[in-house]
N, C-alpha and C. Protein backbone atom coordinates (compact mmCIF):
# COMPACT_ATOMS: atom_id res chain seq x y z
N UNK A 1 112.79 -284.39 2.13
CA UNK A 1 111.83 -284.43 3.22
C UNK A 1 110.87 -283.25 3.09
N UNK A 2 109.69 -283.03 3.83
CA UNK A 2 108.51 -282.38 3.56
C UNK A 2 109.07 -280.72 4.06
N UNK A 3 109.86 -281.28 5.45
CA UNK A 3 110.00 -279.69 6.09
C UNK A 3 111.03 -279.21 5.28
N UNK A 4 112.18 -279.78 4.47
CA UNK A 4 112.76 -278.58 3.57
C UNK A 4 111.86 -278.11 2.24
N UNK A 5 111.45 -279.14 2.00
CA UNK A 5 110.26 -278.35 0.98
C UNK A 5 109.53 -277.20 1.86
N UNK A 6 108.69 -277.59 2.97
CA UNK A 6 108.43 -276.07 3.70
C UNK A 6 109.04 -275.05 3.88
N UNK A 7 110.81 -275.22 4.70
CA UNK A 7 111.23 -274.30 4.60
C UNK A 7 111.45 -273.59 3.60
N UNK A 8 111.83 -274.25 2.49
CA UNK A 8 112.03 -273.21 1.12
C UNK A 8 110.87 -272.14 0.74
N UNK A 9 109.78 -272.94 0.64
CA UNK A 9 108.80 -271.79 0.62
C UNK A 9 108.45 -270.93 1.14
N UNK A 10 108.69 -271.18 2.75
CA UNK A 10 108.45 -270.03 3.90
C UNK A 10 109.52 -269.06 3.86
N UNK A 11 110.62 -269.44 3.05
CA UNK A 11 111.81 -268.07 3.04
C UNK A 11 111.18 -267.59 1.56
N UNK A 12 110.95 -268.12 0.87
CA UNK A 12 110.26 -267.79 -0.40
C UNK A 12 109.78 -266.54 -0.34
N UNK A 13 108.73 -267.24 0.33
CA UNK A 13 107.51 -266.48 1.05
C UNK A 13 107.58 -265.25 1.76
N UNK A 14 108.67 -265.51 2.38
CA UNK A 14 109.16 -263.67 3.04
C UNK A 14 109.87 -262.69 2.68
N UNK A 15 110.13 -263.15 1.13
CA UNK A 15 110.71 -262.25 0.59
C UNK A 15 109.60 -261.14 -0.52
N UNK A 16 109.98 -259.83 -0.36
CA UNK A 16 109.55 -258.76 -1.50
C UNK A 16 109.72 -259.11 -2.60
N UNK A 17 109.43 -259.28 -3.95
CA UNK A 17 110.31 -259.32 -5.26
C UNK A 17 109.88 -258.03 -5.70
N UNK A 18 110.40 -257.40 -5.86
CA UNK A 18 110.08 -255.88 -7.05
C UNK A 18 110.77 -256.45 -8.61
N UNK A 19 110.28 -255.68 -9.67
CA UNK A 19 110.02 -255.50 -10.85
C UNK A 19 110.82 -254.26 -11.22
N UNK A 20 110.71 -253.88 -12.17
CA UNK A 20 111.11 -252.63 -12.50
C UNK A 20 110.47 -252.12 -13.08
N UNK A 21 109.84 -250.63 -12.92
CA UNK A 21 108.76 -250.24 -13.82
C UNK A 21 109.42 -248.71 -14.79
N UNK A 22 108.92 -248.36 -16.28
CA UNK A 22 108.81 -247.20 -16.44
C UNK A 22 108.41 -246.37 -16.42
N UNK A 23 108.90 -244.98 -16.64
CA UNK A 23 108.30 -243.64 -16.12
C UNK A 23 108.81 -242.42 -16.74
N UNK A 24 108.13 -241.62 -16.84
CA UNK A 24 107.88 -240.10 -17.23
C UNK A 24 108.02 -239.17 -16.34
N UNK A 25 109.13 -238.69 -16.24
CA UNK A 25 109.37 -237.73 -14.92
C UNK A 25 108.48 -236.79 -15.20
N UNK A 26 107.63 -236.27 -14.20
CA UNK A 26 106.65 -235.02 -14.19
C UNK A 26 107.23 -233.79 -13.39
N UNK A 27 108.12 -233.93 -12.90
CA UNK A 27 108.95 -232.55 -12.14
C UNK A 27 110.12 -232.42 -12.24
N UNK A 28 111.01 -231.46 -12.08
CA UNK A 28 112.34 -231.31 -11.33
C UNK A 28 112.97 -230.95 -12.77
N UNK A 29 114.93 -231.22 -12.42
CA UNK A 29 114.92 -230.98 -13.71
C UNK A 29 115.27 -231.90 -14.75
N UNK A 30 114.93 -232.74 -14.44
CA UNK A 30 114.70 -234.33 -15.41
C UNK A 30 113.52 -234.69 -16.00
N UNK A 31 112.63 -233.55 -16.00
CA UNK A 31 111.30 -232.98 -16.11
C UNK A 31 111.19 -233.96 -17.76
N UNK A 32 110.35 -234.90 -18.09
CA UNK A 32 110.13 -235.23 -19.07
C UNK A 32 110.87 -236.41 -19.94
N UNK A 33 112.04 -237.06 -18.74
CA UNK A 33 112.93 -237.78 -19.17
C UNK A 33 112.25 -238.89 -18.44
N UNK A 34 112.67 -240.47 -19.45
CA UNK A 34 112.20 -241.37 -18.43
C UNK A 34 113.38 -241.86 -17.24
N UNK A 35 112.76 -242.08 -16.90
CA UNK A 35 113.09 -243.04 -15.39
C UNK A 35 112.79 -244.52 -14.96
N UNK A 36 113.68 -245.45 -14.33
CA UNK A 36 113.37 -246.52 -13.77
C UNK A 36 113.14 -246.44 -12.32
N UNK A 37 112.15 -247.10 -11.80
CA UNK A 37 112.39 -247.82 -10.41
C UNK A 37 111.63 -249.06 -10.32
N UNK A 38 112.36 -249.24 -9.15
CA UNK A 38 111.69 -250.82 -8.45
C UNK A 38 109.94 -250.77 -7.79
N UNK A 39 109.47 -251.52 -7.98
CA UNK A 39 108.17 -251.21 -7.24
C UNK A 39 107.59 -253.07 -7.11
N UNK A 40 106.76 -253.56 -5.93
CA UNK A 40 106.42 -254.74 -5.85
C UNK A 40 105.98 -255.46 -6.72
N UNK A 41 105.87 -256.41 -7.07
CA UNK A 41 105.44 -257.34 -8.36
C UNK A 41 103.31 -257.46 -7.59
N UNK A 42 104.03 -257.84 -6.21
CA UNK A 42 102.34 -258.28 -6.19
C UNK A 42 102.41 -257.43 -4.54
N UNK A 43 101.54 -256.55 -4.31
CA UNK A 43 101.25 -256.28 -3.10
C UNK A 43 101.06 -257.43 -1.80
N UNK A 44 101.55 -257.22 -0.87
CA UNK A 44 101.11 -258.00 0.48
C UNK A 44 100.65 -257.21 1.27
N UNK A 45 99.16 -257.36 1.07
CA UNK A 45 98.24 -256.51 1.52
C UNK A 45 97.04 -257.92 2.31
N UNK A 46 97.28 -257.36 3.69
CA UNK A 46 95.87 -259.06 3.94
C UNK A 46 95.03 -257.94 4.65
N UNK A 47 94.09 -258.82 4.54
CA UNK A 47 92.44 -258.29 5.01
C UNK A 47 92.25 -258.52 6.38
N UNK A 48 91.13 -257.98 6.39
CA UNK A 48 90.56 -257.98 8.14
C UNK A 48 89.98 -259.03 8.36
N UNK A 49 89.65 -259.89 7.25
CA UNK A 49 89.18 -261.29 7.95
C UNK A 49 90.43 -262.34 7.81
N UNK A 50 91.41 -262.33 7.06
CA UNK A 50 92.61 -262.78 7.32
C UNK A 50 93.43 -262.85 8.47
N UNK A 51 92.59 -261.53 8.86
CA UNK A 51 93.29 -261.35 10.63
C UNK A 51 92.26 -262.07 11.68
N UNK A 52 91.41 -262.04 11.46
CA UNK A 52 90.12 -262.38 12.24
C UNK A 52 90.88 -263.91 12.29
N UNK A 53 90.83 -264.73 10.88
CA UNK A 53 91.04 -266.01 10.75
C UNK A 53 92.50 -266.81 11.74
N UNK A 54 93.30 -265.12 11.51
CA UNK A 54 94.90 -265.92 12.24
C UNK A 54 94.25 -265.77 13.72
N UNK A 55 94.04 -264.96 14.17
CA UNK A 55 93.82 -264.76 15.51
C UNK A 55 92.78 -266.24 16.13
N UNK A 56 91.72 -266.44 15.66
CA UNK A 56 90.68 -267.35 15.94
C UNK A 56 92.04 -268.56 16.22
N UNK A 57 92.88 -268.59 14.51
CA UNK A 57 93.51 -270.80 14.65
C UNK A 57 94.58 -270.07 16.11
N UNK A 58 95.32 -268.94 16.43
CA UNK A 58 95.99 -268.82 17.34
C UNK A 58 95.54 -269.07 18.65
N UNK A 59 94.35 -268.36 18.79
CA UNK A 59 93.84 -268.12 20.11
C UNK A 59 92.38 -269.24 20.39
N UNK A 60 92.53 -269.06 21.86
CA UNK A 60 91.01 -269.80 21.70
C UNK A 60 89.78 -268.80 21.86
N UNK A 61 90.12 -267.98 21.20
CA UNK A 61 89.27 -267.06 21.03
C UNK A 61 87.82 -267.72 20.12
N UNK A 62 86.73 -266.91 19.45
CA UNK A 62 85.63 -267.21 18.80
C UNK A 62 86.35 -266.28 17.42
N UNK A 63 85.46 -266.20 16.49
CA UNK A 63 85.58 -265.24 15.33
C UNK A 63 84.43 -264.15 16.23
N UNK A 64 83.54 -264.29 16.72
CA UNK A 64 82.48 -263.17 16.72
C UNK A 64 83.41 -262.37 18.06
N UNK A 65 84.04 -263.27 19.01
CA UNK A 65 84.79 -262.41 20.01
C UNK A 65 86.05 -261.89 19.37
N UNK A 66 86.56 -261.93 18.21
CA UNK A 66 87.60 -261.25 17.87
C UNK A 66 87.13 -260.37 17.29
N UNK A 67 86.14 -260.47 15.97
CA UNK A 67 85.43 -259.54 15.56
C UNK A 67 84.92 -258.42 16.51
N UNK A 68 84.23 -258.62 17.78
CA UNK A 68 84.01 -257.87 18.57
C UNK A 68 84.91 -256.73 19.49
N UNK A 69 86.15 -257.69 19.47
CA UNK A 69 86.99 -256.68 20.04
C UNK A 69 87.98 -255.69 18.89
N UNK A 70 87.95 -256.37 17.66
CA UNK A 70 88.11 -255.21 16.74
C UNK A 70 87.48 -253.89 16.67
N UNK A 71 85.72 -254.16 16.52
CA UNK A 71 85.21 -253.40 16.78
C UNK A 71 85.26 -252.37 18.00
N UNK A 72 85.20 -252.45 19.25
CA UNK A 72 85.64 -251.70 20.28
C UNK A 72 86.80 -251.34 20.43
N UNK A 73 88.18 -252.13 20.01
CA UNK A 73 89.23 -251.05 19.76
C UNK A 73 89.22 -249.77 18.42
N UNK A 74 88.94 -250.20 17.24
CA UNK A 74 88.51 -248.83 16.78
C UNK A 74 87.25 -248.16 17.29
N UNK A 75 86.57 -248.33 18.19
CA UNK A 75 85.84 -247.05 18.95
C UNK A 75 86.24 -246.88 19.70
N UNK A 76 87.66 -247.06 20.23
CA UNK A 76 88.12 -246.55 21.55
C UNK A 76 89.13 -245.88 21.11
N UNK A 77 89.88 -246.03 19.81
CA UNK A 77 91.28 -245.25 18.98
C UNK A 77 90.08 -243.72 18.41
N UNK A 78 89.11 -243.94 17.96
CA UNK A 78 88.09 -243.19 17.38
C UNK A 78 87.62 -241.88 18.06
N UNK A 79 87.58 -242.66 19.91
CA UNK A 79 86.83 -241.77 20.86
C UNK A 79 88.54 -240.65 21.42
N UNK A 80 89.38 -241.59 21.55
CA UNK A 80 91.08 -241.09 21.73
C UNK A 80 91.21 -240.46 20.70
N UNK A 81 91.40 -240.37 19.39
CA UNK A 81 91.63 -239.43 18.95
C UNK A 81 90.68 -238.24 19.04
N UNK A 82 89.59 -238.47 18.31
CA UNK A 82 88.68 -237.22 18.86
C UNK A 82 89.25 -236.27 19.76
N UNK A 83 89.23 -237.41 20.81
CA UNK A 83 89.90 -236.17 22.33
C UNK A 83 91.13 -235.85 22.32
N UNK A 84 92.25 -235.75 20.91
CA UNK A 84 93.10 -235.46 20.89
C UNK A 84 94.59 -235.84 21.39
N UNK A 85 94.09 -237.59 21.85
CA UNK A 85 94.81 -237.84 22.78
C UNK A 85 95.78 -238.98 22.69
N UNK A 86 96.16 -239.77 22.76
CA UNK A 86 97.08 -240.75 22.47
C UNK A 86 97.25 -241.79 23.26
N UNK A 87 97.47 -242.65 22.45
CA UNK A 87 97.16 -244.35 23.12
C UNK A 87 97.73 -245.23 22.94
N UNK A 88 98.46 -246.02 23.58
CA UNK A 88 100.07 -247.15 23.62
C UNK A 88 99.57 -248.83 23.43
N UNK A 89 99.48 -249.39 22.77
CA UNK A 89 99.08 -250.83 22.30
C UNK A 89 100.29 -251.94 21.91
N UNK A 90 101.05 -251.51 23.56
CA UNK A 90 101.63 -252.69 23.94
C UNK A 90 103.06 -252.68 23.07
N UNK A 91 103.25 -253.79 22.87
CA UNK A 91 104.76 -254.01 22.28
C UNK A 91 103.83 -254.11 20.64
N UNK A 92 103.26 -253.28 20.24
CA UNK A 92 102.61 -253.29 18.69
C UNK A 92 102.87 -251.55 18.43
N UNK A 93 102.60 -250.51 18.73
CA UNK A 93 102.73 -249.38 18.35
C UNK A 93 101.87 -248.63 19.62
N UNK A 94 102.29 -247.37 19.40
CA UNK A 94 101.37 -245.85 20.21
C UNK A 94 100.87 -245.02 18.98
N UNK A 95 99.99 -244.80 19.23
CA UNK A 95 99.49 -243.59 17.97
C UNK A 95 98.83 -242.52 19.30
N UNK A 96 99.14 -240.91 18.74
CA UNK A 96 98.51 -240.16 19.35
C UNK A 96 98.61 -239.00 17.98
N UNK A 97 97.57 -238.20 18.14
CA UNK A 97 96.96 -237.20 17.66
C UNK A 97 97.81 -235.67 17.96
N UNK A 98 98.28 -235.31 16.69
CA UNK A 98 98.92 -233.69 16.34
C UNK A 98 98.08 -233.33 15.82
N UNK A 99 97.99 -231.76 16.02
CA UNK A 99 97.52 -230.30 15.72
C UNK A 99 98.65 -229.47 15.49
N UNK A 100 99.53 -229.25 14.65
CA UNK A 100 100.12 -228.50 14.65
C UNK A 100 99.90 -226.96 14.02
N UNK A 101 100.74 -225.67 14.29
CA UNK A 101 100.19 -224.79 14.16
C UNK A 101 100.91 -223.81 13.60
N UNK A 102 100.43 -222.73 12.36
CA UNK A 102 101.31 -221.97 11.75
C UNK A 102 102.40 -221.45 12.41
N UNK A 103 103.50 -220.59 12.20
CA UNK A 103 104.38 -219.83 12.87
C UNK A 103 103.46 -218.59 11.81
N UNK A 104 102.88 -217.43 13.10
CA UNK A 104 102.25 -216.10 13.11
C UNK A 104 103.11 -215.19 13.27
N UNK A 105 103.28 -214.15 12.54
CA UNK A 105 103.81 -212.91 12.80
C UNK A 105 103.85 -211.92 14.08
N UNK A 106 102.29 -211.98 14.50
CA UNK A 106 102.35 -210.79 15.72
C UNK A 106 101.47 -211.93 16.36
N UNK A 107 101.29 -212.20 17.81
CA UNK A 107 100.72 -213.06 18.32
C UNK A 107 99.10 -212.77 18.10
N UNK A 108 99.30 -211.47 18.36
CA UNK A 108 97.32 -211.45 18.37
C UNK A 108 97.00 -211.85 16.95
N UNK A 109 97.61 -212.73 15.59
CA UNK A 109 96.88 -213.14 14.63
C UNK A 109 97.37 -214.99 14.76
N UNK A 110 97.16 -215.30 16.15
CA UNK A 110 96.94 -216.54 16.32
C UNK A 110 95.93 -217.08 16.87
N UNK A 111 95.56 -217.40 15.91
CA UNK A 111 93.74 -218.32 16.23
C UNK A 111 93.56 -219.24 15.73
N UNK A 112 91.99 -219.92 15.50
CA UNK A 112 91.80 -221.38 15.09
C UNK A 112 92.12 -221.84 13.74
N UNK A 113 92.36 -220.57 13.06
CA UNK A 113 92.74 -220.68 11.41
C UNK A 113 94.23 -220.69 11.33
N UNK A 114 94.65 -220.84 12.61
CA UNK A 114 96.46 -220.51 12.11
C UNK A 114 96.85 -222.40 12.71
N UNK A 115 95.63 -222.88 12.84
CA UNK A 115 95.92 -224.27 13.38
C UNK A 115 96.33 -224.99 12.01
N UNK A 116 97.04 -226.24 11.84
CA UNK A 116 97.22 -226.96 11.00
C UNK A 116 95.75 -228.16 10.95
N UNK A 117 95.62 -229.25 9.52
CA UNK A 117 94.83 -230.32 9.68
C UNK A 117 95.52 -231.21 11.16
N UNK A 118 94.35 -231.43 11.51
CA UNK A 118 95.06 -232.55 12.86
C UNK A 118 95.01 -233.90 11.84
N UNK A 119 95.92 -234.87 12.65
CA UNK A 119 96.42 -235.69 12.10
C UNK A 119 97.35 -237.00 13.06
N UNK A 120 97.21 -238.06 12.67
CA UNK A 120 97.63 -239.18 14.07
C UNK A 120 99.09 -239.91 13.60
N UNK A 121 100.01 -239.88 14.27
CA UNK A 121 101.06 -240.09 14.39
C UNK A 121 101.38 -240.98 14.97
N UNK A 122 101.82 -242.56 14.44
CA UNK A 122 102.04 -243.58 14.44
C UNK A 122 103.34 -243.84 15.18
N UNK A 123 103.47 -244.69 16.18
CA UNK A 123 105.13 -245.22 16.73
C UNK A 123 105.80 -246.41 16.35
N UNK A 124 106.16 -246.90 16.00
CA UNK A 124 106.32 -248.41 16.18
C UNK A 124 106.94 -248.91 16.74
N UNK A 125 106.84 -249.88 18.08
CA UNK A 125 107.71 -250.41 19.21
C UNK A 125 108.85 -250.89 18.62
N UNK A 126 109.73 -251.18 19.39
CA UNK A 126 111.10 -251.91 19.21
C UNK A 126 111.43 -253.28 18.32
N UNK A 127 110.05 -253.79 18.71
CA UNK A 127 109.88 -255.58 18.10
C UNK A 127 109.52 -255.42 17.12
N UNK A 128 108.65 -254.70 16.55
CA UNK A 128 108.09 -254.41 14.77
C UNK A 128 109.19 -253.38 14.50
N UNK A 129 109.84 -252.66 14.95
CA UNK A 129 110.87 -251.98 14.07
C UNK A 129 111.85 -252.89 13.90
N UNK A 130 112.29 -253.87 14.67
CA UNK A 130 113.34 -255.14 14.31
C UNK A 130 113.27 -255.53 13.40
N UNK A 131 111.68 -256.30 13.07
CA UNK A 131 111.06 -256.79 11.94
C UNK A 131 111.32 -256.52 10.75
N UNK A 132 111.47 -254.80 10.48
CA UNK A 132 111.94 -254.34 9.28
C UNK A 132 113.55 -254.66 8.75
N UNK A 133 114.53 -254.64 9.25
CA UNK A 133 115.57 -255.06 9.43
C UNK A 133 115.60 -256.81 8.55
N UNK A 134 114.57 -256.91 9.16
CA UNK A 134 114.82 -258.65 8.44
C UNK A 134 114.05 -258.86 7.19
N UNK A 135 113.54 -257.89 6.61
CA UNK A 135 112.72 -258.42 5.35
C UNK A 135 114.23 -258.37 4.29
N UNK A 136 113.57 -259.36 3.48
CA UNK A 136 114.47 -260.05 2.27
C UNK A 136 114.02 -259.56 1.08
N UNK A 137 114.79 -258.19 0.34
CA UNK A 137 113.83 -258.02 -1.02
C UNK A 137 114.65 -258.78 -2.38
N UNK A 138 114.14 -258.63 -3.13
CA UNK A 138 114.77 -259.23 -4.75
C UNK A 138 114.30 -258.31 -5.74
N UNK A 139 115.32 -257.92 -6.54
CA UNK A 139 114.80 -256.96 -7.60
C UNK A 139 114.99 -257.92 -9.10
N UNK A 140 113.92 -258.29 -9.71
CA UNK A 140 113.82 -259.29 -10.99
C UNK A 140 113.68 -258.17 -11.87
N UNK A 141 115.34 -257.72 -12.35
CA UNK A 141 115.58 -256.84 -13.12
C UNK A 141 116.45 -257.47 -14.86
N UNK A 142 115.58 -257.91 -15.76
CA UNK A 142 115.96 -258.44 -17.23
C UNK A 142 117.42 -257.71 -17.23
N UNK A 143 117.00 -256.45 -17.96
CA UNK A 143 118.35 -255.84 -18.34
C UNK A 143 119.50 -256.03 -17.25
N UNK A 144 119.95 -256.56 -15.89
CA UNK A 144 120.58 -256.95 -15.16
C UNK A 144 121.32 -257.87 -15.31
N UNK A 145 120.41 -259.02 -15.74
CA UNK A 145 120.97 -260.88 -15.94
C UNK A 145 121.50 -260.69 -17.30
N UNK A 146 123.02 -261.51 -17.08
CA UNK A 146 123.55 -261.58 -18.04
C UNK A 146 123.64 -262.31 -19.28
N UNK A 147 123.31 -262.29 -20.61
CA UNK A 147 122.89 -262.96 -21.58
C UNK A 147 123.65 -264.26 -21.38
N UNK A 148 122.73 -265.35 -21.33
CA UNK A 148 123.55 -266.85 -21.73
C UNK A 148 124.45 -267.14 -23.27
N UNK A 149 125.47 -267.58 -23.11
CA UNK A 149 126.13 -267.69 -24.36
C UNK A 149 125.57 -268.84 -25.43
N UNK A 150 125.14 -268.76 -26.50
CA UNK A 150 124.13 -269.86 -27.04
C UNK A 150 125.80 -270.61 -27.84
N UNK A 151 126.66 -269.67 -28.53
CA UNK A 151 127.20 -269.84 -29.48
C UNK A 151 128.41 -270.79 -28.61
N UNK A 152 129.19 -271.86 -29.37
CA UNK A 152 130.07 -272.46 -28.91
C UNK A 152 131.42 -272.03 -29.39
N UNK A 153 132.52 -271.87 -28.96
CA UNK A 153 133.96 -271.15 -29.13
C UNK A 153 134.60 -272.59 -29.46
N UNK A 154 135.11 -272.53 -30.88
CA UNK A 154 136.07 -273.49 -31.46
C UNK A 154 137.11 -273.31 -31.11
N UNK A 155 137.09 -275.09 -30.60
CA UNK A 155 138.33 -275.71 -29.47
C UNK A 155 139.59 -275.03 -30.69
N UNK A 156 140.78 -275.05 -30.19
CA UNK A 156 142.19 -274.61 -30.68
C UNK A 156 142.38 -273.33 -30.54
N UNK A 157 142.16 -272.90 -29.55
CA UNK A 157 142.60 -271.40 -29.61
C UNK A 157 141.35 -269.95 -29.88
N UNK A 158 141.83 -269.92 -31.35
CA UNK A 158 140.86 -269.02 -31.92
C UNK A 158 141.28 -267.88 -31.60
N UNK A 159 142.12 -267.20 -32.78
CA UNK A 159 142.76 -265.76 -32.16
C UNK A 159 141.42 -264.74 -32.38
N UNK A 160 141.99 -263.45 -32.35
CA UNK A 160 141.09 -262.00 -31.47
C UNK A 160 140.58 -261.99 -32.88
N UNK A 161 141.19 -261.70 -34.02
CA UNK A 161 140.83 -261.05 -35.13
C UNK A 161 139.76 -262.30 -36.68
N UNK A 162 138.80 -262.16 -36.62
CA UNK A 162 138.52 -263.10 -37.47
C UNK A 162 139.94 -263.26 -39.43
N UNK A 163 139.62 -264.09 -39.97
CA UNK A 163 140.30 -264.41 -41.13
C UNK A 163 139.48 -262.80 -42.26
N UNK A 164 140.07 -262.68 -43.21
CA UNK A 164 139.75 -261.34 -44.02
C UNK A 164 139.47 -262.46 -45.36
């Protein structure tokens, strides 16, 4: 039937596959030895009109009214941070804005240079941290899978040691 063909693909579909890549350690003290890790085969990275597009078939929204309110929420995250300030977007995340600041020796050498880069600090609500919990990865690692046996083992036994 059509919907297990769908379903298969839609679990397909939600899964990570990583690869295995090589590497040249550049630090530490494995400094120069290679190394393996896993890393994605293909990024899942979607665009802003990908979003534009889900939102429009979801909602009865327009594209130019979604587009539009994209636009005014980043000038309103834009104008909030500026002012240093922080802002809660529902059961999706809070981001608010740090300044953090050296630890000074004697107080009178604390001033605007003992400030750190400011910088915005991301939350993620309860329902997208769930989310993570459920992703499905796969690591398509060769040296892993075990060689298929091509050769056939002659029926009768066949002791350990070949004939001399």
């Amino acid at each position: 039937m059509w919907w297990t063909l769908y379903l298969l693909i839609f679990i397909f579909l939600r899964m990570i596959i990583f690869k295995v890549k090589e590497s040249i350690l550049k630090v530490g003290p494995r400094k120069g030895q290679k190394a393996y890790s896993a890393v994605p085969k293909a990024p899942n990275r979607f665009s802003s009109t990908w979003l534009v597009e889900r939102i429009v078939r979801e909602t009865s929204l327009s594209e130019g009214d979604v587009r539009n309110v994209l636009i005014t929420l980043r000038n309103i995250v834009k104008e909030i941070v500026s002012l240093g300030g922080a802002l809660d977007l529902g059961d999706i995340f809070s981001l608010r804005t740090v300044i953090t600041s050296k630890m000074e020796a004697n107080e009178k050498d604390v001033s605007v240079t003992s400030l750190k880069r400011p910088h915005i600090v991301v939350t993620w609500k309860e329902s997208v941290r769930k989310s993570l919990g459920d992703i499905k990865v796969e690591v398509d690692n060769p040296a892993r899978k075990k060689p298929k046996e091509t050769e056939e083992k002659p029926a009768g036994g066949g002791g350990g040691q070949p004939h001399p």
